[in-house]
N, C-alpha and C. Protein backbone atom coordinates (compact mmCIF):
# COMPACT_ATOMS: atom_id res chain seq x y z
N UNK A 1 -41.18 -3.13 19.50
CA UNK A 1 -40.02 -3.98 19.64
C UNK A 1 -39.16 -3.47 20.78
N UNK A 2 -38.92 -4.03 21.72
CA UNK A 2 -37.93 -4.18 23.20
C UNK A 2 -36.68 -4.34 22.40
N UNK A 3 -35.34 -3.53 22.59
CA UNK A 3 -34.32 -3.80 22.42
C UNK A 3 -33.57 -4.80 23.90
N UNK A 4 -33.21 -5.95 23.56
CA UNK A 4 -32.71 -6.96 24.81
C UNK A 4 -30.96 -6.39 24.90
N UNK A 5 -30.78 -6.83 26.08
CA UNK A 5 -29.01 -6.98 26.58
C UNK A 5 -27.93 -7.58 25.54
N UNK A 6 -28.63 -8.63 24.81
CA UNK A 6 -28.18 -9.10 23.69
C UNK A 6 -27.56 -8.48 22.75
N UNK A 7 -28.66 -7.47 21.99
CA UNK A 7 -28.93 -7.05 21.34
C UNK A 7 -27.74 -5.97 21.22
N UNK A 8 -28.04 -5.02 22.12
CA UNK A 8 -26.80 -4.31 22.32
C UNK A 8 -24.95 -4.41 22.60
N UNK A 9 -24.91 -5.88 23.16
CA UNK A 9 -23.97 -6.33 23.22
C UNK A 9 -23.18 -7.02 21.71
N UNK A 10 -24.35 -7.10 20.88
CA UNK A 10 -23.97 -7.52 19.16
C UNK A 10 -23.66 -6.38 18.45
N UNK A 11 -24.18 -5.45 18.16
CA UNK A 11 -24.38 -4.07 17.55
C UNK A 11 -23.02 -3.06 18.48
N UNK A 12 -22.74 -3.58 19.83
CA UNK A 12 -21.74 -3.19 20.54
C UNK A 12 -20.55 -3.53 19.77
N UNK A 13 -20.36 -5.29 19.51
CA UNK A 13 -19.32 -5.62 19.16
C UNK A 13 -19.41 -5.54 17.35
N UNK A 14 -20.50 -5.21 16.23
CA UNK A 14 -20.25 -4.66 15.33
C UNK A 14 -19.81 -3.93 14.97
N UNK A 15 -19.66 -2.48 16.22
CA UNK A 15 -19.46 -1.48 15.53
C UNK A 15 -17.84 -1.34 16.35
N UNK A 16 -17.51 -1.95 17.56
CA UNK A 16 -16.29 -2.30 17.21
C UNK A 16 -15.06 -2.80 15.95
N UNK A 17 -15.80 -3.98 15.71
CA UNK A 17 -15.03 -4.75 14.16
C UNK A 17 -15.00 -3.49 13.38
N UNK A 18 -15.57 -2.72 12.85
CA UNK A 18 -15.98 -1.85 11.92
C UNK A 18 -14.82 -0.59 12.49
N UNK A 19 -14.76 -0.36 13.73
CA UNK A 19 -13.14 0.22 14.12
C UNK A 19 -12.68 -0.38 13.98
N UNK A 20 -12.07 -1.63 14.75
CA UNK A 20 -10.60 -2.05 14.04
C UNK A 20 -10.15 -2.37 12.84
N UNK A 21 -11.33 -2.52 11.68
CA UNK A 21 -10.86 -2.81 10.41
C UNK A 21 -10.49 -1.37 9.99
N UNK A 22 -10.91 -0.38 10.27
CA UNK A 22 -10.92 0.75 9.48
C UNK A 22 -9.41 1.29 10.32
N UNK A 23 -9.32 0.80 11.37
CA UNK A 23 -7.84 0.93 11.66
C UNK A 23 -6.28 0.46 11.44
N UNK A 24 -6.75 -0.57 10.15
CA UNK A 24 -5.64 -1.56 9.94
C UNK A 24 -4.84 -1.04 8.92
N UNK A 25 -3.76 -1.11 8.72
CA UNK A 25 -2.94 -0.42 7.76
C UNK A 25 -3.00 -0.78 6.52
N UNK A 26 -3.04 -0.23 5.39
CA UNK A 26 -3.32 -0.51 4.13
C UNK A 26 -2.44 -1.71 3.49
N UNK A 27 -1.99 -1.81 2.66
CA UNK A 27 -1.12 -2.59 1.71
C UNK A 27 0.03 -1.29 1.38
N UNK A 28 -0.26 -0.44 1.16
CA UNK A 28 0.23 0.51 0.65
C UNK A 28 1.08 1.41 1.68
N UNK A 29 0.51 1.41 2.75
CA UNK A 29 1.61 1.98 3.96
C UNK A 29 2.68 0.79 4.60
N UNK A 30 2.48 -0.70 3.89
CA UNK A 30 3.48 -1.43 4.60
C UNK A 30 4.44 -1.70 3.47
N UNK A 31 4.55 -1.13 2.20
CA UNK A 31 5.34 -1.72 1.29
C UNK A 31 6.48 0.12 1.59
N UNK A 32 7.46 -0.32 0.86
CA UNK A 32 8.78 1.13 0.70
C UNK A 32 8.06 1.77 0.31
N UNK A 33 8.28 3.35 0.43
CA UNK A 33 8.38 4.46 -0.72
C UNK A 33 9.48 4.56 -1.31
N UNK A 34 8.97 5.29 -2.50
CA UNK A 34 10.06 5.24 -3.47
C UNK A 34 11.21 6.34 -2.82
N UNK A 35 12.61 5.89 -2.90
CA UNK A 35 13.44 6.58 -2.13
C UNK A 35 13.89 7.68 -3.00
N UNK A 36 14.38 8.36 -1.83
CA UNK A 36 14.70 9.96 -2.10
C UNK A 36 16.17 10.23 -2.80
N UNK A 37 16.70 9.87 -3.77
CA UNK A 37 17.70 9.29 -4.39
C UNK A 37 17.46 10.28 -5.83
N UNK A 38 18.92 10.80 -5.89
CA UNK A 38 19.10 11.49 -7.20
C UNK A 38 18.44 10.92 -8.38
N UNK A 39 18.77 9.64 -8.42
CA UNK A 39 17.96 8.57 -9.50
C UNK A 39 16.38 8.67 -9.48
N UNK A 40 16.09 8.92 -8.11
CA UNK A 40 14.83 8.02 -8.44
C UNK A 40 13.80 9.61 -8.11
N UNK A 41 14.66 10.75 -8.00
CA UNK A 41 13.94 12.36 -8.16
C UNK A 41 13.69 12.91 -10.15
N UNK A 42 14.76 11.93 -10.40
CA UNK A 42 14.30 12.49 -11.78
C UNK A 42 13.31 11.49 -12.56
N UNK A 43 12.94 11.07 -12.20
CA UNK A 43 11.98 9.93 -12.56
C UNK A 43 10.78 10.61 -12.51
N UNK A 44 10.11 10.44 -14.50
CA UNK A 44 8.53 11.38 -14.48
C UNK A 44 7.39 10.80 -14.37
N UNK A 45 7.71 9.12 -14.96
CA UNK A 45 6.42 8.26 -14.78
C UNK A 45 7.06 7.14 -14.62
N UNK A 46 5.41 6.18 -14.26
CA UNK A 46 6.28 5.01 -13.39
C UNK A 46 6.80 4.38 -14.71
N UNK A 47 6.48 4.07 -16.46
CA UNK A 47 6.85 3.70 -17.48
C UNK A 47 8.79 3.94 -17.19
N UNK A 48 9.25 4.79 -16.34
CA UNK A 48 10.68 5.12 -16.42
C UNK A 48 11.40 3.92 -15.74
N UNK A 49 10.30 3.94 -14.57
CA UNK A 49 10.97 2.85 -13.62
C UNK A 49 11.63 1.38 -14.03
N UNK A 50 11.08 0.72 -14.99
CA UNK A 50 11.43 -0.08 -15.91
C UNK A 50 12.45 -0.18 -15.99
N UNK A 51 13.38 0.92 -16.37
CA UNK A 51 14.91 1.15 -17.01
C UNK A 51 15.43 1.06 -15.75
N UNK A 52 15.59 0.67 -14.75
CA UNK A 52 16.66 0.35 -13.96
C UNK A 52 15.90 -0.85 -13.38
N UNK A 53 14.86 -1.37 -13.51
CA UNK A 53 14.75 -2.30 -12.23
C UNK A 53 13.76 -3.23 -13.35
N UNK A 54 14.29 -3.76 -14.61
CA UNK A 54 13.48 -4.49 -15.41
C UNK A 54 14.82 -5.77 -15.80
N UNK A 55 14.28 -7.20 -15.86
CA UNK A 55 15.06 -8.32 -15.54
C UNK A 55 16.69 -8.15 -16.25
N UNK A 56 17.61 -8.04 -15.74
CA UNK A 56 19.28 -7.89 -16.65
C UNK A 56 19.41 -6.47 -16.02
N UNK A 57 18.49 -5.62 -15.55
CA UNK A 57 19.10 -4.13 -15.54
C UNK A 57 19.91 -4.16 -14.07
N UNK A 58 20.35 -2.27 -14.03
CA UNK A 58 21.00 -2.31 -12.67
C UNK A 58 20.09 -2.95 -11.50
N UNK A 59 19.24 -2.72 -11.11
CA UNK A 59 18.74 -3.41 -10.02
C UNK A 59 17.21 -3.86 -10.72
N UNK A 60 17.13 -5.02 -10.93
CA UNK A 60 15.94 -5.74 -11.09
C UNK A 60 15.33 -6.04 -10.08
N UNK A 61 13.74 -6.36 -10.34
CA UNK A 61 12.83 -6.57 -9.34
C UNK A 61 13.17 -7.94 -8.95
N UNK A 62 12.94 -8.65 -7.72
CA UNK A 62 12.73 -9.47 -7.08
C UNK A 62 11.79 -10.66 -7.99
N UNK A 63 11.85 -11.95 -7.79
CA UNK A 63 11.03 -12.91 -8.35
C UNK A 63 9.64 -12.78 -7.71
N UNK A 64 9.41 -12.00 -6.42
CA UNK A 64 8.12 -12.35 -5.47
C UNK A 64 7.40 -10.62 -6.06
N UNK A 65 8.03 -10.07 -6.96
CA UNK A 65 7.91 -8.71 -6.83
C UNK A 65 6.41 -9.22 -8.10
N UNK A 66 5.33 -8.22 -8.20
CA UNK A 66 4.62 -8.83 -8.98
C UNK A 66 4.65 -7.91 -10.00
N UNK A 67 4.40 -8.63 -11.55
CA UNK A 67 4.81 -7.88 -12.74
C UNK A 67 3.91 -6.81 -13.03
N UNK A 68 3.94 -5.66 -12.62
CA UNK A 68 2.99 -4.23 -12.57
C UNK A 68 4.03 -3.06 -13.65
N UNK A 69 2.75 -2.23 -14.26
CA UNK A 69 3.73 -1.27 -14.07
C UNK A 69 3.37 0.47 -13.63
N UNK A 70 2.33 0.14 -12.70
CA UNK A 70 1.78 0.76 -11.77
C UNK A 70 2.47 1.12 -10.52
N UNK A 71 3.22 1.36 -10.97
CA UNK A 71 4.58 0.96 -9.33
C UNK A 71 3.62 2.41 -8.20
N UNK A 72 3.32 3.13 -8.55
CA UNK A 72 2.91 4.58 -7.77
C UNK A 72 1.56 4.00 -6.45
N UNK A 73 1.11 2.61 -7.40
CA UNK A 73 -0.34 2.47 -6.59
C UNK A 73 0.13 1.84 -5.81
N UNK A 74 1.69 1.32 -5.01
CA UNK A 74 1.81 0.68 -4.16
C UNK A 74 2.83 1.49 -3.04
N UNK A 75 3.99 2.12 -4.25
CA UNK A 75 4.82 2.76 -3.40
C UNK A 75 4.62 4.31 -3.53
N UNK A 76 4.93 4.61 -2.59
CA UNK A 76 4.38 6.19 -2.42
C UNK A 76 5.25 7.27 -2.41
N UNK A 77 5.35 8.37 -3.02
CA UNK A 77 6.52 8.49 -3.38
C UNK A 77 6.55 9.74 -1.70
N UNK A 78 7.77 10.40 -2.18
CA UNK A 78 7.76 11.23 -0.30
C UNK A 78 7.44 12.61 -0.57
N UNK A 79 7.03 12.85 0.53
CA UNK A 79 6.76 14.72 0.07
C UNK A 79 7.85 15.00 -0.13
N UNK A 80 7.89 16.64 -1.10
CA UNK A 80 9.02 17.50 -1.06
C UNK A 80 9.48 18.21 0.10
């Protein structure tokens, strides 16, 4: 089997796509981290988070916000 000009020019631009996807930013690096806030340092699991940001509390989630309570798998919290 002869590899053609073609050929290489496909497998060229595959393994391009295959960089730029692997270069695209997650879901998870474009949403907040959880901020660095007296409140939100004493916080042990995301089950806590609830108590301030659950519908009537001090700051409730947003209507577009989606009902999780996994909050960690999106927002990240900051190094020490």
């Amino acid at each position: 089997m002869t590899w053609r000009k073609a050929d290489w020019v496909f497998i060229g631009a595959i393994g391009l796509v295959v960089i730029v996807v692997s270069l695209l930013p997650t879901p998870r690096d474009r949403n907040p981290p959880v901020p660095d806030t007296p409140e939100h340092r004493t916080v042990a699991s995301e089950r806590a988070c609830a108590g301030c940001h659950a519908p009537g509390a001090v700051s409730p989630l947003t209507a577009r916000h989606p009902k999780r309570q996994d909050c960690y798998r999106c927002h990240r919290r900051e190094a020490a």
